[in-house]
Protein backbone atom coordinates (compact mmCIF):
# COMPACT_ATOMS: atom_id res chain seq x y z
CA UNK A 1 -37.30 3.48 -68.29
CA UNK A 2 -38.99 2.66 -65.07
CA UNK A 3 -35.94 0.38 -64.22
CA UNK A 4 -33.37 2.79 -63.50
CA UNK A 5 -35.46 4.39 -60.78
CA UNK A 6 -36.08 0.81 -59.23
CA UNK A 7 -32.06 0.14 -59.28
CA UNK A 8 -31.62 3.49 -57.63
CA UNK A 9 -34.23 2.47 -55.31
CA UNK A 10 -32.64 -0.85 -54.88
CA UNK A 11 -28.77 0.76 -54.51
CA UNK A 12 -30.35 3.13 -51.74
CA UNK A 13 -31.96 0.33 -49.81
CA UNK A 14 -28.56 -1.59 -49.71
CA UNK A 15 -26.61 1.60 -48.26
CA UNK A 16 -28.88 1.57 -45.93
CA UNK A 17 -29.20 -1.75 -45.04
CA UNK A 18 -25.25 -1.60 -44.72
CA UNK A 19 -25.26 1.38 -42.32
CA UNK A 20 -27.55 -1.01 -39.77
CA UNK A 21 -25.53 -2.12 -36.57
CA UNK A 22 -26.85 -5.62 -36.51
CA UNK A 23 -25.10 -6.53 -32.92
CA UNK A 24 -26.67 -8.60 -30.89
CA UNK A 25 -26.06 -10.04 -27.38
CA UNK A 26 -23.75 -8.26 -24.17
CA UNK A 27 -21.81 -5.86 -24.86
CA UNK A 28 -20.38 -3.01 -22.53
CA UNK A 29 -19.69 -1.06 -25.35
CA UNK A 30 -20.46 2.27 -23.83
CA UNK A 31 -17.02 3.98 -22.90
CA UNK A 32 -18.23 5.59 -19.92
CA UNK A 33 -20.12 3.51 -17.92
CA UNK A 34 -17.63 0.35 -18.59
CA UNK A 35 -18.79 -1.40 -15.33
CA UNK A 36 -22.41 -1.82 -16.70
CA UNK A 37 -23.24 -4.73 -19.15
CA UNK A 38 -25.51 -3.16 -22.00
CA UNK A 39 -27.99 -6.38 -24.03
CA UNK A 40 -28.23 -4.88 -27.44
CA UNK A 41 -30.89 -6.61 -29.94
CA UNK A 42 -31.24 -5.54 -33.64
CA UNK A 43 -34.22 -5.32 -35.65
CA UNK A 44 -32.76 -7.22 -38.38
CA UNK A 45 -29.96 -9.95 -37.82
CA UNK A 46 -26.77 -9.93 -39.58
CA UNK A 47 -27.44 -12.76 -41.97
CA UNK A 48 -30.78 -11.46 -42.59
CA UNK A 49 -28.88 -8.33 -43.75
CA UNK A 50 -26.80 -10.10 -45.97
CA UNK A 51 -28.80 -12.29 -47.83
CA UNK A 52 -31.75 -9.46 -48.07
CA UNK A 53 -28.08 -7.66 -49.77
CA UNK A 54 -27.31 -10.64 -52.18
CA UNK A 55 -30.43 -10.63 -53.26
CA UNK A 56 -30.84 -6.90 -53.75
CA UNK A 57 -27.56 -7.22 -55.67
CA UNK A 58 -28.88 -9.85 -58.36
CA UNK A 59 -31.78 -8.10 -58.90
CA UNK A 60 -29.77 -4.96 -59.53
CA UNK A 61 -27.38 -7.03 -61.63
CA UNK A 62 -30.42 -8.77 -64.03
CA UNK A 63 -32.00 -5.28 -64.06
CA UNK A 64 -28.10 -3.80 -65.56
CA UNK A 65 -28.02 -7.08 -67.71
CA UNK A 66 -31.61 -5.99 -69.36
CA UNK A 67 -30.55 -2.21 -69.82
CA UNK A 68 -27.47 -3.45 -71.63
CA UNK A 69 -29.09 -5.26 -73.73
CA UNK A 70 -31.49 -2.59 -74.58
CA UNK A 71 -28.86 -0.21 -75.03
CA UNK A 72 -26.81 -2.92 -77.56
CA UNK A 73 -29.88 -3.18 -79.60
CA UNK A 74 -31.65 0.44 -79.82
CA UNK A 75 -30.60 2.49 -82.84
CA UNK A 76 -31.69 6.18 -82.17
């Protein structure tokens, strides 16, 4: 079945999504030069993130939901 790859996909594309440091702003982060303000910007901003998560995780979810089903109903 096609959708196990996709939910491997998807599962794959959250970890990394989760790895991203979505900071944003001043920050003088950098331990050895702590007399210089650093202005970090993300590609992708932390709400962004999460909801492109949530949504990765229903679609994951309805894509488990539909392989359980098939799984209750297939006789071998």
């Amino acid at each position: 079945m096609e959708d196990i790859f996709w939910m491997s996909e998807m599962k794959s594309t959250i970890a990394a999504l989760k790895k991203m440091d979505c900071a944003e702003g001043r920050s003088n982060r950098d331990r050895f030069r702590m007399e210089s303000e650093v202005v970090l910007t993300s590609e992708i901003s932390l709400v962004s993130r999460n909801q492109e998560i949530k949504m990765l995780e229903a679609k994951i979810e309805e894509i488990q939901d539909k392989l359980d089903t098939f799984n209750a109903t297939t006789e071998i």
